[in-house]
N, C-alpha and C. Protein backbone atom coordinates (compact mmCIF):
# COMPACT_ATOMS: atom_id res chain seq x y z
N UNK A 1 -28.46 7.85 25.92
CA UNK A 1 -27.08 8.17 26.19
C UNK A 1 -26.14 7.21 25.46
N UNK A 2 -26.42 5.80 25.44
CA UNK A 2 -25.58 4.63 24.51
C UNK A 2 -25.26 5.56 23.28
N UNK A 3 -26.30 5.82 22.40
CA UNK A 3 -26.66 6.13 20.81
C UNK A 3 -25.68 6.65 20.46
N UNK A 4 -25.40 7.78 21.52
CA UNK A 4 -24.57 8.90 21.26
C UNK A 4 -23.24 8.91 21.49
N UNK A 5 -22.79 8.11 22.49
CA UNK A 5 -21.39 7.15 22.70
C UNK A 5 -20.96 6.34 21.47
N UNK A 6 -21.86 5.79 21.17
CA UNK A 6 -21.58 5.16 19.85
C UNK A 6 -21.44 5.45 18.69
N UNK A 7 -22.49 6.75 18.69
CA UNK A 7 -21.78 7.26 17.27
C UNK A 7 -21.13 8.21 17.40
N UNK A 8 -20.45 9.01 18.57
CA UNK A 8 -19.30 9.19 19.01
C UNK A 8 -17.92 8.38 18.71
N UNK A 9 -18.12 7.33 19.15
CA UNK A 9 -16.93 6.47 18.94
C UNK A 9 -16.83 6.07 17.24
N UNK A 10 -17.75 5.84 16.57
CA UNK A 10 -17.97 5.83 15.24
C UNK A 10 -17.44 6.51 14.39
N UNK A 11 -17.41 8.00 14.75
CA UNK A 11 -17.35 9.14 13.83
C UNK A 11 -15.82 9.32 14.11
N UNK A 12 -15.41 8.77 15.81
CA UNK A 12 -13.65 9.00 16.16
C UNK A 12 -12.71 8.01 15.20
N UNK A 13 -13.69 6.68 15.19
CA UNK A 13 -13.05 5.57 14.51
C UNK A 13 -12.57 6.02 12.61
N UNK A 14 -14.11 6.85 11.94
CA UNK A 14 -14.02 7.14 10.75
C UNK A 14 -12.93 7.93 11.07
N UNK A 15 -12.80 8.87 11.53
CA UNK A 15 -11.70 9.75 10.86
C UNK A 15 -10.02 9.84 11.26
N UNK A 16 -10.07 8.04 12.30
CA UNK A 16 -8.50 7.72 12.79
C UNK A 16 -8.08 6.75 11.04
N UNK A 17 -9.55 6.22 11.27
CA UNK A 17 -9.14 5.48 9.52
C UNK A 17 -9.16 6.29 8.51
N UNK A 18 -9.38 7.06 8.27
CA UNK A 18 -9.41 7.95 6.64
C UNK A 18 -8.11 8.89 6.83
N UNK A 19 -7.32 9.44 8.12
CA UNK A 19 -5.88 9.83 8.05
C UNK A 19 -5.09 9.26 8.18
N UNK A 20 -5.22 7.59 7.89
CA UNK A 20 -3.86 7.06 8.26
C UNK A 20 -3.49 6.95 9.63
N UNK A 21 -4.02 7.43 10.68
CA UNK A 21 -3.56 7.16 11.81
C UNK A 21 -3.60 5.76 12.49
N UNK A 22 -4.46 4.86 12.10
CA UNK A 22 -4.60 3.42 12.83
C UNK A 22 -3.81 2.77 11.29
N UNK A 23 -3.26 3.29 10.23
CA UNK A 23 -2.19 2.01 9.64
C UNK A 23 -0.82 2.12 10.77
N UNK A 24 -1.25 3.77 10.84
CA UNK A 24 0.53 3.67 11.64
C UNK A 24 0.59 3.23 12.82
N UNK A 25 -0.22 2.98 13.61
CA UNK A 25 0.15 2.63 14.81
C UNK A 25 -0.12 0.73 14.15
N UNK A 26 -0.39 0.23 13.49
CA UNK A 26 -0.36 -0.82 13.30
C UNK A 26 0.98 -1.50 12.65
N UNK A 27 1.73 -0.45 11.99
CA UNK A 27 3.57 -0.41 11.18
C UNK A 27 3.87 -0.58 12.79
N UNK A 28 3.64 0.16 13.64
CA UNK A 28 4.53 0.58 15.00
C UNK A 28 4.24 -0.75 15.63
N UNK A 29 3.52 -1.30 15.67
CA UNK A 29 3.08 -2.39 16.74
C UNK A 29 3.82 -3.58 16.03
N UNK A 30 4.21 -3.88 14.72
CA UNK A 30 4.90 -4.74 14.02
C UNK A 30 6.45 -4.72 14.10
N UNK A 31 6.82 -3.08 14.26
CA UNK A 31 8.03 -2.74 14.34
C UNK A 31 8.37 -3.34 15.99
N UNK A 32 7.57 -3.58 16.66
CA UNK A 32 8.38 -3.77 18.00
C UNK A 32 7.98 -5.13 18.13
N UNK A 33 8.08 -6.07 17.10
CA UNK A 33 7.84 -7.60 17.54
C UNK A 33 9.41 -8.16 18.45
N UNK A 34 9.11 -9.14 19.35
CA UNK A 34 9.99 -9.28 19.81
C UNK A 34 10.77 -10.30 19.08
N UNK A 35 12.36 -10.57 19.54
CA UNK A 35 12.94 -11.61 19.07
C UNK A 35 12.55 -13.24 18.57
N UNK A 36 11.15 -13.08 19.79
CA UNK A 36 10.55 -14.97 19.68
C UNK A 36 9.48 -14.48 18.20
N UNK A 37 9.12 -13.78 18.45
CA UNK A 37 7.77 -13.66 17.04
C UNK A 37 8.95 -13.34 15.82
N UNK A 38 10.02 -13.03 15.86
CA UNK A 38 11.09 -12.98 14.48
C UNK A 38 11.55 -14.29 14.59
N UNK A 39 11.65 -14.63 15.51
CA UNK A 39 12.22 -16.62 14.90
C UNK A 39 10.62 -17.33 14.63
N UNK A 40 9.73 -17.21 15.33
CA UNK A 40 8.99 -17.95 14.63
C UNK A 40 8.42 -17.69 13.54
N UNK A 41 8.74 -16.57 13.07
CA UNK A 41 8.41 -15.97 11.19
C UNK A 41 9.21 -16.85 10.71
N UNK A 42 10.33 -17.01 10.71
CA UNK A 42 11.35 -17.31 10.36
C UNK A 42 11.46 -18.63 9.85
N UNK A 43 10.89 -19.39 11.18
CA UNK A 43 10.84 -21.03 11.18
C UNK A 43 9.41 -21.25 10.34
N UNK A 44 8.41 -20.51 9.64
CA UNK A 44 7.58 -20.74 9.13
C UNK A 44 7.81 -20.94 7.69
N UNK A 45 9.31 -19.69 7.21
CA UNK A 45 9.80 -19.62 5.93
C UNK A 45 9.38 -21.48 5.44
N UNK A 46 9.11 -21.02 4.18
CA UNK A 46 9.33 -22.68 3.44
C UNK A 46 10.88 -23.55 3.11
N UNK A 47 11.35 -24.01 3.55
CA UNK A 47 12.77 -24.81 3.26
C UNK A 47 12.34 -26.20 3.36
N UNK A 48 13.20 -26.73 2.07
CA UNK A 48 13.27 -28.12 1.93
C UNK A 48 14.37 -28.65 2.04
N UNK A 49 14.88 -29.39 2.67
CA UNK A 49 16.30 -30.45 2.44
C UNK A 49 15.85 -31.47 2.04
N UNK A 50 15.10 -31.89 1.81
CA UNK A 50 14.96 -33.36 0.93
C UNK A 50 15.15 -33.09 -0.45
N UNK A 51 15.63 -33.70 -1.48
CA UNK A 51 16.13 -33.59 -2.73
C UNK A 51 15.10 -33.94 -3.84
N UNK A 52 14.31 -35.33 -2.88
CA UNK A 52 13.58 -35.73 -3.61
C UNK A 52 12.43 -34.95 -4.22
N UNK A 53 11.63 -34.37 -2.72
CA UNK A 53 10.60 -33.22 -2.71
C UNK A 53 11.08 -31.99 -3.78
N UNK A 54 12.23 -31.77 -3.80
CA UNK A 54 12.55 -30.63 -4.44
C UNK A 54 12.92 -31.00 -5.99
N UNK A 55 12.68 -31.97 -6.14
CA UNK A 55 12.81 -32.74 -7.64
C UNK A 55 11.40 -33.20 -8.19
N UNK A 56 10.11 -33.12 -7.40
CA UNK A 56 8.65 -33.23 -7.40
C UNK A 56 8.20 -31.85 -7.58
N UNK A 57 8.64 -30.96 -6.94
CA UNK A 57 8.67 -29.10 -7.14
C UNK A 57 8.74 -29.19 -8.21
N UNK A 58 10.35 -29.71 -8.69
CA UNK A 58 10.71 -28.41 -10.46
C UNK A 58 9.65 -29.31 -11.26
N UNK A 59 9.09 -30.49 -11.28
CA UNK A 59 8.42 -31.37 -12.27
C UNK A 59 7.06 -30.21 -12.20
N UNK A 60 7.03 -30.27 -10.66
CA UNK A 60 5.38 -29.61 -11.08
C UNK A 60 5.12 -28.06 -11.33
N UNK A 61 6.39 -27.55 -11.39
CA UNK A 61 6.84 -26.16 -11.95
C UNK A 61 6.86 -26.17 -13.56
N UNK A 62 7.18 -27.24 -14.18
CA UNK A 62 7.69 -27.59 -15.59
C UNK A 62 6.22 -27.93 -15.78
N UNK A 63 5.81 -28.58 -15.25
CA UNK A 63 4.06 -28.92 -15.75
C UNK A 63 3.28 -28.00 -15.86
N UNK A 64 2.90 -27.09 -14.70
CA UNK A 64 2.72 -25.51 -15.16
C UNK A 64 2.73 -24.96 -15.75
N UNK A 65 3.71 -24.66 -16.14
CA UNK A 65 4.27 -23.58 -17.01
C UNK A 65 4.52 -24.28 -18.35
N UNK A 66 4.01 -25.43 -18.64
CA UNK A 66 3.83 -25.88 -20.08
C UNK A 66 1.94 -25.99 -20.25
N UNK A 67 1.31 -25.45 -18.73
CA UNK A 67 -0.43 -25.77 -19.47
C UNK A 67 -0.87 -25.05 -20.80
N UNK A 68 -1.75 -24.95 -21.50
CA UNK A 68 -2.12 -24.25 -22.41
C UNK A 68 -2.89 -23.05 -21.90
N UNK A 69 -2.95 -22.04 -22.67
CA UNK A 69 -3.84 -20.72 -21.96
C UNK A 69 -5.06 -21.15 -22.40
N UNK A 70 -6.07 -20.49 -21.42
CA UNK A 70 -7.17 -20.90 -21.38
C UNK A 70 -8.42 -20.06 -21.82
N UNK A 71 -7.66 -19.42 -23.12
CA UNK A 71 -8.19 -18.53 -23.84
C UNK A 71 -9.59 -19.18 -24.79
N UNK A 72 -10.58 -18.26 -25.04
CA UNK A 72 -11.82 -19.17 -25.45
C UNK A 72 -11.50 -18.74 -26.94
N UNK A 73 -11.69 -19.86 -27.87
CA UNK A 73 -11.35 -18.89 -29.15
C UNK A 73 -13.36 -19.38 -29.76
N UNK A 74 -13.42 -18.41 -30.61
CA UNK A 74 -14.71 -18.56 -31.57
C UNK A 74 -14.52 -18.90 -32.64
């Protein structure tokens, strides 16, 4: 009796995932976050007020973006 529950539930699961039905209820469950889970997104954003840190950023942005490509030549 398990076997058949299970691949019952299996075969319900394949075909809520192959129409899209479990992305949307997963959009829906995001759409109703409350006010505390939108501030703490929020407070996770990256911000710096230190000047210094943000003067260690553009250096290591400028260092970057001057490496050489790492193309193999023959």
């Amino acid at each position: 009796m398990l076997p058949i529950i299970g691949i019952t539930v299996l075969i319900i699961f394949i075909i809520l995932w192959r129409s899209g039905i479990l992305d949307d209820l997963q959009k829906g469950r995001f759409s109703r976050q409350g006010k505390k889970d939108i501030q703490e997104t929020k407070q996770l954003t990256p911000t710096s007020s230190d000047p210094e840190m943000n003067k260690r950023l553009e250096v290591f942005r400028e260092f970057i973006d001057e490496l050489p490509d790492d193309e193999i030549e023959d």
